[in-house]
PDB file of N, CA and C in Angstrom:
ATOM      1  N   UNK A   1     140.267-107.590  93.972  1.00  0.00           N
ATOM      2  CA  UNK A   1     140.673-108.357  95.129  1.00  0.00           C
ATOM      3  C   UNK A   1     140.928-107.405  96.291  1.00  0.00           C
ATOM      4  N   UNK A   2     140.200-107.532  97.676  1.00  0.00           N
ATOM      5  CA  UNK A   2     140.313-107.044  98.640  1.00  0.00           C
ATOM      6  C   UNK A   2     141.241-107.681  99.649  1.00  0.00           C
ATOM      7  N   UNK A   3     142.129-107.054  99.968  1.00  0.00           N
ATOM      8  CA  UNK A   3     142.743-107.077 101.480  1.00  0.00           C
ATOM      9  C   UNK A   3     142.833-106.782 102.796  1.00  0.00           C
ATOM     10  N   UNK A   4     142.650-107.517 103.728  1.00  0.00           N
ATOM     11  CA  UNK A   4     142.568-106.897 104.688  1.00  0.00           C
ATOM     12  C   UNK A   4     143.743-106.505 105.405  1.00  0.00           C
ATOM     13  N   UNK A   5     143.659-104.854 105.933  1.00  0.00           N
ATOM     14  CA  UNK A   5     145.093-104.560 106.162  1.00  0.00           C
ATOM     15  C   UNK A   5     144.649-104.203 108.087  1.00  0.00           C
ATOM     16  N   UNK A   6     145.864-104.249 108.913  1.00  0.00           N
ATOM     17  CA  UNK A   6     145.167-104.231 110.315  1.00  0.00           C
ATOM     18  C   UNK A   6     145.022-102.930 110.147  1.00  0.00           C
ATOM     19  N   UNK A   7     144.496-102.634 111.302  1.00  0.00           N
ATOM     20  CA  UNK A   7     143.910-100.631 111.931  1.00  0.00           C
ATOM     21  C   UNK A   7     145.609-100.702 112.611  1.00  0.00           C
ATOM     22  N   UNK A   8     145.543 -99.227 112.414  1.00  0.00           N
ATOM     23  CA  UNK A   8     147.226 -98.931 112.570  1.00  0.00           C
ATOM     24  C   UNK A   8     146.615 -98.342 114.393  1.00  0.00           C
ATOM     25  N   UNK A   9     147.136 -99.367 114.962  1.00  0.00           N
ATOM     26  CA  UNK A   9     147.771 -99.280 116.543  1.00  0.00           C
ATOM     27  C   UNK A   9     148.965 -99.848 117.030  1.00  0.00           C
ATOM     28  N   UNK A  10     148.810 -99.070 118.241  1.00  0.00           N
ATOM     29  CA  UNK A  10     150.022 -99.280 118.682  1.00  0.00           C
ATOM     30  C   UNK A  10     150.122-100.566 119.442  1.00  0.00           C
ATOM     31  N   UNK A  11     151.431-101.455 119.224  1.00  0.00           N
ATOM     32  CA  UNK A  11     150.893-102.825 120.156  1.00  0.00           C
ATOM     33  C   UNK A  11     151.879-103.110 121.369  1.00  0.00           C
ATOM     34  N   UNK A  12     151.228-103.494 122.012  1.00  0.00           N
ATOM     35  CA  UNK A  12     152.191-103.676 123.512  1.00  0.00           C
ATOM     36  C   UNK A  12     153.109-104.438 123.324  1.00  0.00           C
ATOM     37  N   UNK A  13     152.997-105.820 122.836  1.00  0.00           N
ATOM     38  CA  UNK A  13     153.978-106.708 122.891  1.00  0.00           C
ATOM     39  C   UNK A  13     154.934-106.644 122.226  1.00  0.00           C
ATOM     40  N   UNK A  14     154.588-106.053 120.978  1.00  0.00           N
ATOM     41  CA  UNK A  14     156.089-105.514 120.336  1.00  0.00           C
ATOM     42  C   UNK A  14     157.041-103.973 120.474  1.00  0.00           C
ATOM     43  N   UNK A  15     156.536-103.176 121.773  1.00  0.00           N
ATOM     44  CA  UNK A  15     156.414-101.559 121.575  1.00  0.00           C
ATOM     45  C   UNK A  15     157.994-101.924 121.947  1.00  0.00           C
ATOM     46  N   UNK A  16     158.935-100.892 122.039  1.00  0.00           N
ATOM     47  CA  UNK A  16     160.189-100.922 122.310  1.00  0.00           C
ATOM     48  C   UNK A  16     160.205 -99.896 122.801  1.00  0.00           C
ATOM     49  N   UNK A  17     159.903 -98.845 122.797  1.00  0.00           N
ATOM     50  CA  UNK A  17     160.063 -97.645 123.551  1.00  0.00           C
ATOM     51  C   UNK A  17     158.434 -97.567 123.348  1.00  0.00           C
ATOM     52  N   UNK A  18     157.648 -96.681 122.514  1.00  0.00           N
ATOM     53  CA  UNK A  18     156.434 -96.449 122.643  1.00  0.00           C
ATOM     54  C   UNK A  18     155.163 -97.124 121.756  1.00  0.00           C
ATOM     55  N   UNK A  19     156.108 -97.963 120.681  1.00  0.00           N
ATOM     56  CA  UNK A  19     155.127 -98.665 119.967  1.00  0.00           C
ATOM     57  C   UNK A  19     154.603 -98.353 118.446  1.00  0.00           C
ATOM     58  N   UNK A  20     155.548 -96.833 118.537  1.00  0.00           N
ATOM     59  CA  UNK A  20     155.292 -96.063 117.062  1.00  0.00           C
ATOM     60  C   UNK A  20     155.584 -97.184 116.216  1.00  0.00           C
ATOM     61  N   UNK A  21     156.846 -97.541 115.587  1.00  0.00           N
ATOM     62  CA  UNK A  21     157.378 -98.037 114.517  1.00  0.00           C
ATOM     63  C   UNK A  21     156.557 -99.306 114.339  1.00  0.00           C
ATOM     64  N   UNK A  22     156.349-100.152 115.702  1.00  0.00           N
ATOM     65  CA  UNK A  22     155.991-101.444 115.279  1.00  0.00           C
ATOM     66  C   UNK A  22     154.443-101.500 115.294  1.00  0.00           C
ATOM     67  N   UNK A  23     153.814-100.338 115.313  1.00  0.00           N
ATOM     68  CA  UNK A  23     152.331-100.550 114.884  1.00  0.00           C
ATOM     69  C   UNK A  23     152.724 -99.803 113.132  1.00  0.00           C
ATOM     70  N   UNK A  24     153.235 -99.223 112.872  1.00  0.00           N
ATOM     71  CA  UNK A  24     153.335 -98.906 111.391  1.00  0.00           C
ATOM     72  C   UNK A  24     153.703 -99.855 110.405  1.00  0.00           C
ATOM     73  N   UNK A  25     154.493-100.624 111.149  1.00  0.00           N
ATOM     74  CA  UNK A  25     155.398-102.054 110.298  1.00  0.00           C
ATOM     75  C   UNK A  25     154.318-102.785 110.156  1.00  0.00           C
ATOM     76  N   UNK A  26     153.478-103.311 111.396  1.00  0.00           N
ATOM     77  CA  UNK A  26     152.226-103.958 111.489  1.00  0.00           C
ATOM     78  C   UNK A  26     151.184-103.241 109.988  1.00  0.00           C
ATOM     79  N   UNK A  27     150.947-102.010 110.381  1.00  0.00           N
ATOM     80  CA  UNK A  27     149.595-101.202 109.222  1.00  0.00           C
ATOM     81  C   UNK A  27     150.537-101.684 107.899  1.00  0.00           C
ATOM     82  N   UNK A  28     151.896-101.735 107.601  1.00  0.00           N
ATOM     83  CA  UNK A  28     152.043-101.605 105.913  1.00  0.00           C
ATOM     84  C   UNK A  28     152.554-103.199 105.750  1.00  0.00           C
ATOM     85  N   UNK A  29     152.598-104.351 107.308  1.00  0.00           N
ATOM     86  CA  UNK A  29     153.317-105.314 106.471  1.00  0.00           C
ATOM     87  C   UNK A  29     154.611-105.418 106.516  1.00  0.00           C
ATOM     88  N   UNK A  30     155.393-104.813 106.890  1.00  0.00           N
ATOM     89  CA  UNK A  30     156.749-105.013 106.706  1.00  0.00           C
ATOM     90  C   UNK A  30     157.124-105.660 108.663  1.00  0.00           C
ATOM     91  N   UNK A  31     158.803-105.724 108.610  1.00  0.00           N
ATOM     92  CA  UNK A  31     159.510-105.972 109.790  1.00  0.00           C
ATOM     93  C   UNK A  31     159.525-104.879 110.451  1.00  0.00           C
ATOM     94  N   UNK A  32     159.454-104.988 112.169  1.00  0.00           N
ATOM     95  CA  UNK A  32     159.528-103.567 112.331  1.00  0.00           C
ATOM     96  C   UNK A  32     160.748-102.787 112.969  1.00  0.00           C
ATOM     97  N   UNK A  33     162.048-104.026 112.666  1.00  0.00           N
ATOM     98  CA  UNK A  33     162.982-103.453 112.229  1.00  0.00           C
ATOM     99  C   UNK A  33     163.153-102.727 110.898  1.00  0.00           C
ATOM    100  N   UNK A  34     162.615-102.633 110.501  1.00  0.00           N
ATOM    101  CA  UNK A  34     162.743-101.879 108.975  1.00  0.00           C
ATOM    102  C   UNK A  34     162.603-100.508 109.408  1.00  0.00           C
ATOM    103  N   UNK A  35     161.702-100.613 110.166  1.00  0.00           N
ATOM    104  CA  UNK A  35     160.843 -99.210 110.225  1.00  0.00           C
ATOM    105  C   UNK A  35     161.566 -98.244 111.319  1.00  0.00           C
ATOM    106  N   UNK A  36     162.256 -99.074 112.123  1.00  0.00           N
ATOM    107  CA  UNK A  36     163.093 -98.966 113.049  1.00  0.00           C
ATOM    108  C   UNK A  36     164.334 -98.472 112.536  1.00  0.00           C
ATOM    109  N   UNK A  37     165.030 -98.768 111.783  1.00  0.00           N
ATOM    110  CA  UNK A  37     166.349 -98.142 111.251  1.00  0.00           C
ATOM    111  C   UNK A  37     165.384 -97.519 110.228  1.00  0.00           C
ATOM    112  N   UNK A  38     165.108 -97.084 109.117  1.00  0.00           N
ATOM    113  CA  UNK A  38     164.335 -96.230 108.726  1.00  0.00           C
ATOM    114  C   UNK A  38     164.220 -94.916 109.403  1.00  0.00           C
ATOM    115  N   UNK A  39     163.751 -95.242 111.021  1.00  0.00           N
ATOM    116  CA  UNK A  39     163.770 -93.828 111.081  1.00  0.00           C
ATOM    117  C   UNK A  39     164.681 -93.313 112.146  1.00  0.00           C
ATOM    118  N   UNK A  40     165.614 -94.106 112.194  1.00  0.00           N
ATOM    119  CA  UNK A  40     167.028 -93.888 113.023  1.00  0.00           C
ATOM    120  C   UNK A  40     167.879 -93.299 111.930  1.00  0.00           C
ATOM    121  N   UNK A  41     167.922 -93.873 110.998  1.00  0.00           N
ATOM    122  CA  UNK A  41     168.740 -93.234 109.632  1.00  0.00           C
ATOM    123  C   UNK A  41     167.833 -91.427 109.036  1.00  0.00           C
ATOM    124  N   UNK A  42     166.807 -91.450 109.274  1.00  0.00           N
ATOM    125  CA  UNK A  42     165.886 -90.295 109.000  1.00  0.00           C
ATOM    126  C   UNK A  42     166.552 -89.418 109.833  1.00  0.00           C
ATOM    127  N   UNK A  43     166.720 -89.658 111.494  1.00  0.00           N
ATOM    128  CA  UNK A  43     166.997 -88.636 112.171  1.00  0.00           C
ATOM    129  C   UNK A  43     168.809 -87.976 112.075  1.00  0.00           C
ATOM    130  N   UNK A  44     169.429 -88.652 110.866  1.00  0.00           N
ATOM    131  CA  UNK A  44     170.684 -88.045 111.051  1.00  0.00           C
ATOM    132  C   UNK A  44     170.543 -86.873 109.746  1.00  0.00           C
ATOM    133  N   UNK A  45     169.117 -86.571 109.205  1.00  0.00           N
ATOM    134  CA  UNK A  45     169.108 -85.437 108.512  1.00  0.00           C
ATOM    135  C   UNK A  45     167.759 -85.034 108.807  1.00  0.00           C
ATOM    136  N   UNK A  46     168.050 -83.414 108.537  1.00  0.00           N
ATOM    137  CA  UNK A  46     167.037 -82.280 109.365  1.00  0.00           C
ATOM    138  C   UNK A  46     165.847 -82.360 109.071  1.00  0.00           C
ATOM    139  N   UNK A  47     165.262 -82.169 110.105  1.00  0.00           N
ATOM    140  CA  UNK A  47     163.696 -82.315 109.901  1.00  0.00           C
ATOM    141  C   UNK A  47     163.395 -82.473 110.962  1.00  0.00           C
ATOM    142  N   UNK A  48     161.743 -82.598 111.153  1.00  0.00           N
ATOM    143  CA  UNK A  48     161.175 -82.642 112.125  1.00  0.00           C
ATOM    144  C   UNK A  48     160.301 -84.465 112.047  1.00  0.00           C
ATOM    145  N   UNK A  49     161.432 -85.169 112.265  1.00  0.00           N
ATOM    146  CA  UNK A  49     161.453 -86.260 112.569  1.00  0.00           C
ATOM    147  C   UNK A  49     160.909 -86.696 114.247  1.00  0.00           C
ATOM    148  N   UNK A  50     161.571 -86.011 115.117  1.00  0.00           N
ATOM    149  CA  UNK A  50     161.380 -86.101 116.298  1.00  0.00           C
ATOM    150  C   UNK A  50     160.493 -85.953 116.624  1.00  0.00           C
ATOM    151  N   UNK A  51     159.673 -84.749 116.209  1.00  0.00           N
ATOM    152  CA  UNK A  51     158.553 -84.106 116.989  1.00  0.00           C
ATOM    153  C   UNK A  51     157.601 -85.151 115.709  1.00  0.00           C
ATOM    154  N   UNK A  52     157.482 -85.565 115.058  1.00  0.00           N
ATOM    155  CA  UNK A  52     156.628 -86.221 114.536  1.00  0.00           C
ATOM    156  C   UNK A  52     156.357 -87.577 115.041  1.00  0.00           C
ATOM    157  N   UNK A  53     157.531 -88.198 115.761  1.00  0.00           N
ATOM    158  CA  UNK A  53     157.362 -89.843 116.754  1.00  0.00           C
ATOM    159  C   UNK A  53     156.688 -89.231 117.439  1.00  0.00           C
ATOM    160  N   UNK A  54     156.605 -88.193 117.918  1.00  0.00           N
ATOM    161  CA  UNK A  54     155.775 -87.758 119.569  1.00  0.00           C
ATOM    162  C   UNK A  54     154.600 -87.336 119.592  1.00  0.00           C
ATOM    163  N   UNK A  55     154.078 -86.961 117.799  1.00  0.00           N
ATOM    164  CA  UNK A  55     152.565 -86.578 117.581  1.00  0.00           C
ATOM    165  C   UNK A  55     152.288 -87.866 117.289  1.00  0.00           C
ATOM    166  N   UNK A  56     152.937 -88.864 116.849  1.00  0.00           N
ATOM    167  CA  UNK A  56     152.242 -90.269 116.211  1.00  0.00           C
ATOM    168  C   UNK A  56     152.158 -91.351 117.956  1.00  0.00           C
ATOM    169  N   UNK A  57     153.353 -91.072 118.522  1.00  0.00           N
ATOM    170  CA  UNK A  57     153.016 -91.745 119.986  1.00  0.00           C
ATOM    171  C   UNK A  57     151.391 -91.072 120.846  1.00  0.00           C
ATOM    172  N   UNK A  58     151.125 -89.652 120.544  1.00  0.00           N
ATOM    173  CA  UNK A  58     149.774 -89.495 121.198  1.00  0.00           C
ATOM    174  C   UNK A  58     148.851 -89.786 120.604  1.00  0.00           C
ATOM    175  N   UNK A  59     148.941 -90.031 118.978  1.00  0.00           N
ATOM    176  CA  UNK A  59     147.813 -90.159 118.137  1.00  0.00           C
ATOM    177  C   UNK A  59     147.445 -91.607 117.899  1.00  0.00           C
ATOM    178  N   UNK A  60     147.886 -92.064 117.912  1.00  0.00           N
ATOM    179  CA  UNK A  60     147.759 -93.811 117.709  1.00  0.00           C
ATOM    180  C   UNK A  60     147.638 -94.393 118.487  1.00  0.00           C
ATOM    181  N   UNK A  61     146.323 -94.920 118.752  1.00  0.00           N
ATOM    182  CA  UNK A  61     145.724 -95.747 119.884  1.00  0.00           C
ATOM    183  C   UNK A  61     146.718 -97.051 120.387  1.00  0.00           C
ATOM    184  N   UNK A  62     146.776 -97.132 121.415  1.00  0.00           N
ATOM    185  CA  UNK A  62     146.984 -98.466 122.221  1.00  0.00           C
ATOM    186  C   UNK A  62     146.221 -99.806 121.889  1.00  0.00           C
ATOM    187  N   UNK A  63     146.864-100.283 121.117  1.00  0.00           N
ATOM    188  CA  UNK A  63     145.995-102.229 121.116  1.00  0.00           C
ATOM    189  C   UNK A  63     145.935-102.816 122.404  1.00  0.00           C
TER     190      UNK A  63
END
C-alpha cells in the first residue's frame, strides 16, 4: 500500500515566523504545533538547533 505524502515546503498560510516547522508537520502529518514546541523545548539543550532552522529556512522551497 502506497501513500501519498506532500513534498516538504514551506507554506505561506501557515508560516509563523518562516514556515520551517509547519511545512515539516505538513511532510510527516502531524500538528504543527507539535513541531513547534518540539523545537522550542530542543532549544533549551545544546546544540546546534538554531543554526539548523536557518539552513532548513534557506533550503526548503516556498509553496
Amino acid at each position: 500500500m502506497t501513500t501519498y505524502r506532500m513534498p516538504l515546503a514551506r507554506p505561506r498560510d501557515a508560516a509563523m515566523i518562516a514556515g520551517v516547522c509547519a511545512g515539516l508537520a505538513q511532510r510527516f502529518g502531524i500538528k504543527p504545533f507539535t513541531v513547534r514546541l518540539l523545537f522550542l523545548l530542543s532549544c533549551l539543550l545544546p546544540g546546534p538547533q538554531f543554526v539548523v532552522y536557518l539552513a532548513l529556512w534557506v533550503l526548503i522551497p516556498k509553496r
